[in-house]
N, C-alpha and C. Protein backbone atom coordinates (compact mmCIF):
# COMPACT_ATOMS: atom_id res chain seq x y z
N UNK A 1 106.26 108.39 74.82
CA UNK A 1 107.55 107.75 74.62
C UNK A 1 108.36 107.83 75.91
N UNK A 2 109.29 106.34 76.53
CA UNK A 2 110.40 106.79 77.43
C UNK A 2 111.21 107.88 77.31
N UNK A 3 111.50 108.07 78.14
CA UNK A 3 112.95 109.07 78.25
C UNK A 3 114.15 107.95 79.07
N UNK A 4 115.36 108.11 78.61
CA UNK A 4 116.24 107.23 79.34
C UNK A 4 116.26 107.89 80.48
N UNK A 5 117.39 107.35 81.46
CA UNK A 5 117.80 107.72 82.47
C UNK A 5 119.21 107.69 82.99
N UNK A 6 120.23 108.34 83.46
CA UNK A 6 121.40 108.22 83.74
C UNK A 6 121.90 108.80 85.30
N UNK A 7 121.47 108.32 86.51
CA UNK A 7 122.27 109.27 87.39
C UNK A 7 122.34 108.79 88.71
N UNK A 8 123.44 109.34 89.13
CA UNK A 8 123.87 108.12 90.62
C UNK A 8 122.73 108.60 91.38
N UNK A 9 122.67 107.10 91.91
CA UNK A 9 121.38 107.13 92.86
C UNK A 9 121.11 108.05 94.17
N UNK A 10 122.59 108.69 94.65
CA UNK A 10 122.73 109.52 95.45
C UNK A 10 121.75 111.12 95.24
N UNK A 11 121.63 110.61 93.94
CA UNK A 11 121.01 112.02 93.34
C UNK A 11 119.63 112.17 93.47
N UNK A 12 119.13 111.36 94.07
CA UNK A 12 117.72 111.04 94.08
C UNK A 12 116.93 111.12 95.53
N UNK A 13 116.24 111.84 95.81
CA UNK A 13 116.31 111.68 97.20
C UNK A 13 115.70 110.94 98.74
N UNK A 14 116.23 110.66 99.19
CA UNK A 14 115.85 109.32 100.13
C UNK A 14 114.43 109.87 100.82
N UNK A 15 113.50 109.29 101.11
CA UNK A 15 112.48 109.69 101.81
C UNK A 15 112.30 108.44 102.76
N UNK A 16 111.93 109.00 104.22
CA UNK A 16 111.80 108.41 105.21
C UNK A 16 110.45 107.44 105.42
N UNK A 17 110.44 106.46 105.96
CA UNK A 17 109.17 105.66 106.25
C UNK A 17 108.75 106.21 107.40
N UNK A 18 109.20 106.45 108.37
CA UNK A 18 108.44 106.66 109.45
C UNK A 18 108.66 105.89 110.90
N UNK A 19 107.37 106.50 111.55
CA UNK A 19 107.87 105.59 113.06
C UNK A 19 107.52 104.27 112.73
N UNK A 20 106.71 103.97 112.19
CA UNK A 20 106.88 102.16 112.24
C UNK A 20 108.17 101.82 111.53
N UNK A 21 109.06 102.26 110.87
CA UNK A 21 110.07 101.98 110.29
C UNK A 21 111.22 102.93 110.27
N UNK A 22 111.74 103.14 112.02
CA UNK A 22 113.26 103.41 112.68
C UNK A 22 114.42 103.52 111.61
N UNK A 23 114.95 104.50 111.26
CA UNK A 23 115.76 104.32 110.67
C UNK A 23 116.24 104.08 109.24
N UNK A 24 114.77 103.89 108.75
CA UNK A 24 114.57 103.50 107.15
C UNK A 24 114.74 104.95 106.70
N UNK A 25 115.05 104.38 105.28
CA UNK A 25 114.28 105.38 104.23
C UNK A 25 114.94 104.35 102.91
N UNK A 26 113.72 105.34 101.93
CA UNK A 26 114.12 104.45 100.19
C UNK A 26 114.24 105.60 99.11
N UNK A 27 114.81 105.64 98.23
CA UNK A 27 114.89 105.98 97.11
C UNK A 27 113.77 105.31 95.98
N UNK A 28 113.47 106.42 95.11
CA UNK A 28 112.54 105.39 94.31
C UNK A 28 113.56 105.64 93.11
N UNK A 29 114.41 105.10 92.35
CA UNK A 29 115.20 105.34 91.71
C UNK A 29 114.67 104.90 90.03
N UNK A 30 113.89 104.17 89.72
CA UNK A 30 113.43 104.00 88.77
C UNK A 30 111.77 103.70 88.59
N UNK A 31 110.92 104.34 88.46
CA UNK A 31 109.16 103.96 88.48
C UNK A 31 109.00 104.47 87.27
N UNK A 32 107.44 105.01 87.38
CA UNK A 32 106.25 104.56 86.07
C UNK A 32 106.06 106.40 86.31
N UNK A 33 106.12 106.47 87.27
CA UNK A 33 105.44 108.11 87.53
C UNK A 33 106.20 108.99 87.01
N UNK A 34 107.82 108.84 87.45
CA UNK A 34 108.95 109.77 87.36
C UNK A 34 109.47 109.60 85.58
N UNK A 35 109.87 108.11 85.70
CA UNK A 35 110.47 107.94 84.77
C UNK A 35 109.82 107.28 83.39
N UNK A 36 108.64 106.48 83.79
CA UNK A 36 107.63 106.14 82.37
C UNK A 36 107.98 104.71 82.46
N UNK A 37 108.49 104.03 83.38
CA UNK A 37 108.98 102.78 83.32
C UNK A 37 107.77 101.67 83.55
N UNK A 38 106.98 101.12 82.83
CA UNK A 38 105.72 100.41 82.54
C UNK A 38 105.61 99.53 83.27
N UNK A 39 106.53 98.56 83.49
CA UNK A 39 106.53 97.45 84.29
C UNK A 39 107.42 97.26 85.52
N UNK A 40 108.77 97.76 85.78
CA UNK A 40 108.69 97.56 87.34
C UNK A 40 109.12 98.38 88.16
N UNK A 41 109.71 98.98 88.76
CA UNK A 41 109.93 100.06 89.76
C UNK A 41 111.32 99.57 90.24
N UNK A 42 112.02 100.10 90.36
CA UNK A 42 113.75 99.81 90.99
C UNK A 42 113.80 100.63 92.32
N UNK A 43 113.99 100.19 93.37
CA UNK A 43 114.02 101.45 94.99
C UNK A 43 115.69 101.02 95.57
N UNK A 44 116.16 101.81 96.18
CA UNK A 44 117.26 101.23 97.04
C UNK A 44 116.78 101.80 98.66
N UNK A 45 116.43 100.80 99.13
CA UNK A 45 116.36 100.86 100.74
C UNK A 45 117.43 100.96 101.18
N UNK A 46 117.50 101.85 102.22
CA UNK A 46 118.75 102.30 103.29
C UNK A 46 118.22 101.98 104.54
N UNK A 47 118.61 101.30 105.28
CA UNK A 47 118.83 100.77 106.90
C UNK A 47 119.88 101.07 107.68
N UNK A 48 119.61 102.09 108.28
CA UNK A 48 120.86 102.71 109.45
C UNK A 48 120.71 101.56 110.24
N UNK A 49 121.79 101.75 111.44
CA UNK A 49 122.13 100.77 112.10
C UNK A 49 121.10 100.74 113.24
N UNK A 50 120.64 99.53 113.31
CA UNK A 50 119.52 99.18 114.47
C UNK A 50 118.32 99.72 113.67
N UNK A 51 118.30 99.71 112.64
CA UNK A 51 117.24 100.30 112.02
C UNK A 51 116.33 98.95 111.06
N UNK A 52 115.04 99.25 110.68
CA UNK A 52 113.79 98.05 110.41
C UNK A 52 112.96 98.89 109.33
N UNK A 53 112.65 97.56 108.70
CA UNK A 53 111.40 97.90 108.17
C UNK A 53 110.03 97.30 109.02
N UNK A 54 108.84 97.94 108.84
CA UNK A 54 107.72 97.08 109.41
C UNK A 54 107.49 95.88 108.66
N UNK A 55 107.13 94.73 109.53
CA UNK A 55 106.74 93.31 109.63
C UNK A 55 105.16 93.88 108.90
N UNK A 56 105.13 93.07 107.67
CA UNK A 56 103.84 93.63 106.55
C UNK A 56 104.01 92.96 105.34
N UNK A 57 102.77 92.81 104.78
CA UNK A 57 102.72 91.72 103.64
C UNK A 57 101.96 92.95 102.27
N UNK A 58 102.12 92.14 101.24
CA UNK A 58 101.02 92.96 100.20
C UNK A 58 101.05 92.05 99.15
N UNK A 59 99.95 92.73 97.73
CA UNK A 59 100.07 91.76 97.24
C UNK A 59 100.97 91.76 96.04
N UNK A 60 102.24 92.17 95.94
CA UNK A 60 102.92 92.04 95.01
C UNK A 60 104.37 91.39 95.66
N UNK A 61 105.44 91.08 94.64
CA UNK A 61 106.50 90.45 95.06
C UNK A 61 107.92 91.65 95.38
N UNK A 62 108.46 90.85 95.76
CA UNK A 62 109.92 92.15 96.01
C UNK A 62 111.15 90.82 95.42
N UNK A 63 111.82 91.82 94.28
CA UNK A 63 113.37 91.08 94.19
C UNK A 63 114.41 92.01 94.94
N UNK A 64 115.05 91.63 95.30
CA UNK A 64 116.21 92.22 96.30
C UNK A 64 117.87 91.77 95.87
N UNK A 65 118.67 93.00 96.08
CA UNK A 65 120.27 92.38 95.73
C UNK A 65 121.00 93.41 96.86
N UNK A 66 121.34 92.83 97.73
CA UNK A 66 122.41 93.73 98.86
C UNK A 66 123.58 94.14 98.29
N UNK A 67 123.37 95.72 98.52
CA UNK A 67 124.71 96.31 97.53
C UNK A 67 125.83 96.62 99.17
N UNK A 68 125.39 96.71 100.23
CA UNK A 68 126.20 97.21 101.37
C UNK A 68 125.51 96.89 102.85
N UNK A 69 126.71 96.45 103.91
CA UNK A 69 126.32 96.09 105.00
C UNK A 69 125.80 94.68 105.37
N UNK A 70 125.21 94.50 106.18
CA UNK A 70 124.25 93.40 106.72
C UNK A 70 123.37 93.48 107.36
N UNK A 71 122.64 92.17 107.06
CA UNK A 71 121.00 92.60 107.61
C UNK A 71 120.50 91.07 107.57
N UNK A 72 119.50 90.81 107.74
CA UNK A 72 118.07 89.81 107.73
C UNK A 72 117.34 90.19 107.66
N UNK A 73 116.57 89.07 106.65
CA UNK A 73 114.99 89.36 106.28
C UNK A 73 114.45 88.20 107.11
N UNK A 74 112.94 88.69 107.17
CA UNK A 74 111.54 87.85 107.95
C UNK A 74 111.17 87.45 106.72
N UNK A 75 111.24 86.26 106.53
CA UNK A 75 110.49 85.07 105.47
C UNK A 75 109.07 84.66 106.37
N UNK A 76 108.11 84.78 106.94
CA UNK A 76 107.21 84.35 107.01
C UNK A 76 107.27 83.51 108.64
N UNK A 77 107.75 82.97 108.74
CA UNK A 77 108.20 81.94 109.97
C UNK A 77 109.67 82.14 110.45
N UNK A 78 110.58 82.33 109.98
CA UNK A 78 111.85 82.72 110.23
C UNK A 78 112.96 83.67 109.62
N UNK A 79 114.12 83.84 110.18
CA UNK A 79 114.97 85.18 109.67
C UNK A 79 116.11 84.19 108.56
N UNK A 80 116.61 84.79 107.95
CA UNK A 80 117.87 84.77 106.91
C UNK A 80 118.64 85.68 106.93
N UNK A 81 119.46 85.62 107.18
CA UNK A 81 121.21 86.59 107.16
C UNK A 81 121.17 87.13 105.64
N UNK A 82 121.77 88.07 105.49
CA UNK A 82 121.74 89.00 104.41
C UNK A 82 122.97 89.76 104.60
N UNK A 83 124.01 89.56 103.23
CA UNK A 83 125.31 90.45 103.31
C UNK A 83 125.40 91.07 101.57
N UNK A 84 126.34 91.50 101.57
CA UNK A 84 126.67 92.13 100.24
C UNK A 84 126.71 91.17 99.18
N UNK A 85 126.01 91.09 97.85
CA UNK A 85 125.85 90.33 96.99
C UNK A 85 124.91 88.96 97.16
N UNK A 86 124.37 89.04 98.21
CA UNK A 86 122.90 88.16 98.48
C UNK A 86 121.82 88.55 97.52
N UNK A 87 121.05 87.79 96.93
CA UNK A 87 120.12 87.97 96.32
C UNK A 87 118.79 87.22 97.14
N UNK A 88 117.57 88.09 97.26
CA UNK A 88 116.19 87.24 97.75
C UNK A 88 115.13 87.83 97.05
N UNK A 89 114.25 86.78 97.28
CA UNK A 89 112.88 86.82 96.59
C UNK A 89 111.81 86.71 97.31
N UNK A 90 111.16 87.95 97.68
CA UNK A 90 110.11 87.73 98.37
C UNK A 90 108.24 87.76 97.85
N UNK A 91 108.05 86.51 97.92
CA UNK A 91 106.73 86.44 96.92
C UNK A 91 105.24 87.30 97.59
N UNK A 92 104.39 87.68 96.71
CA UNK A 92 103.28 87.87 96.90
C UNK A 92 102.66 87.63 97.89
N UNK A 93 102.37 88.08 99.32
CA UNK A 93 101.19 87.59 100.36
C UNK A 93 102.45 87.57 101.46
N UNK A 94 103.75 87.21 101.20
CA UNK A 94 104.10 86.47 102.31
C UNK A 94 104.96 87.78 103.22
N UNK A 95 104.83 87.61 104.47
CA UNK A 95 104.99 88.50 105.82
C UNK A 95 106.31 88.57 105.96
N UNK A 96 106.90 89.90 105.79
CA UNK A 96 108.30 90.19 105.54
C UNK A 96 108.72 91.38 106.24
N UNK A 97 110.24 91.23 106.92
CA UNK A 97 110.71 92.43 107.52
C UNK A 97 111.65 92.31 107.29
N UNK A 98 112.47 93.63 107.27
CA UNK A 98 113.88 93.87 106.99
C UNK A 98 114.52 94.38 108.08
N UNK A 99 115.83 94.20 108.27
CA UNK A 99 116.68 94.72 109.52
C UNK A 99 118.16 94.38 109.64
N UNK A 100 118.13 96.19 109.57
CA UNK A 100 119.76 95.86 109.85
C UNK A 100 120.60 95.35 110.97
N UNK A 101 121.42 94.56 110.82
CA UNK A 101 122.18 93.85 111.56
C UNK A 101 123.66 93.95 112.11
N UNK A 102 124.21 94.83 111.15
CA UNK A 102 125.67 95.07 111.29
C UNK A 102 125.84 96.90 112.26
N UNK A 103 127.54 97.19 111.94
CA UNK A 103 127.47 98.03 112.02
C UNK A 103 128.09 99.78 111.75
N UNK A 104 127.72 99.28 109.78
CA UNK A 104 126.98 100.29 109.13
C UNK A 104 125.68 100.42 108.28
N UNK A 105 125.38 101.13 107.61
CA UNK A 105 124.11 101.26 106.65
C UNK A 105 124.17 100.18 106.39
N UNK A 106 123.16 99.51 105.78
CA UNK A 106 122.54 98.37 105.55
C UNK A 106 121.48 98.87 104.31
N UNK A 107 122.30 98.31 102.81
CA UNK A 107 121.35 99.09 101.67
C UNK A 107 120.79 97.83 100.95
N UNK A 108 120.33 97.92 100.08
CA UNK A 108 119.47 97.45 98.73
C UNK A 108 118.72 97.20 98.32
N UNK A 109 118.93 96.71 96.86
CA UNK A 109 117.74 97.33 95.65
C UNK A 109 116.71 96.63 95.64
N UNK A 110 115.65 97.22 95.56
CA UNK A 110 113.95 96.42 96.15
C UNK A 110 113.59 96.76 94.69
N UNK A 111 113.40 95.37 93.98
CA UNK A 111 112.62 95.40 92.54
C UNK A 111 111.03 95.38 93.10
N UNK A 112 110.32 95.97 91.88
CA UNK A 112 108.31 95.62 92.18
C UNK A 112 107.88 95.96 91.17
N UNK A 113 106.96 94.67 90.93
CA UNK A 113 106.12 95.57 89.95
C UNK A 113 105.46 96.78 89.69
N UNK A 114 105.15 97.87 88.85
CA UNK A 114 105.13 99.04 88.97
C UNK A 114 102.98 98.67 89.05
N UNK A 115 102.61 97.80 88.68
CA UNK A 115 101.14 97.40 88.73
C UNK A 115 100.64 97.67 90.26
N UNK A 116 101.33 97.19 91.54
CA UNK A 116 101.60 97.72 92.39
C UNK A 116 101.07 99.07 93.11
N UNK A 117 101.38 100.01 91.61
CA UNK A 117 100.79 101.45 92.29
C UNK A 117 99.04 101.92 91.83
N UNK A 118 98.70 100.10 91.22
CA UNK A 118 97.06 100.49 90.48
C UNK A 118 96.53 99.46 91.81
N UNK A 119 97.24 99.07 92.26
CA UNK A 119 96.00 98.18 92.81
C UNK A 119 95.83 98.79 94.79
């Protein structure tokens, strides 16, 4: 059986990507492992300033909603501006990077399927 869940995301703790990804880190704030959540996984990415994700594809999708800052994403061939209350959709296969642009943190919430962690 689930268990609910209730608690600011601050509470959760950020873990770093690494040198290919300056400045990152994510929260996994809602999954399948922690929380029993079957189908999709909720993360909030944090992007310090001048900070990236790596340019990388896979095969699942990402929904996205900018809760703070600014940034652009890599759609495949070109960039898109990204501010607070932007919503994007990044599909299956296609070659994507994130990067902050402004200058503070640069956050938000990266939906995925939780299937993701079988394949």
């Amino acid at each position: 059986m689930q268990k609910a869940k209730v608690v600011h995301y601050s509470e959760i703790p950020a873990q770093v990507f690494g040198e290919s990804a300056p400045g990152a880190s994510i929260r996994w704030l809602i999954d399948d492992e922690h929380d029993g959540a079957p189908a999709y996984a909720l993360r909030m990415v944090e992007l310090e300033t001048g900070g990236h994700s790596p340019r990388h594809t896979h095969p699942y999708e990402h929904e996205n909603f900018v809760v703070e800052g600014e940034g652009r994403l890599w759609l495949g061939d070109h960039w898109e501006s990204l501010t607070v209350g932007d919503v994007a959709f990044v599909p299956a296969g296609l070659l994507h990077q994130y990067e902050n642009t402004g200058p503070r943190t640069f956050k938000f919430l990266c939906g995925i399927p939780v299937t993701r962690l079988r394949e």
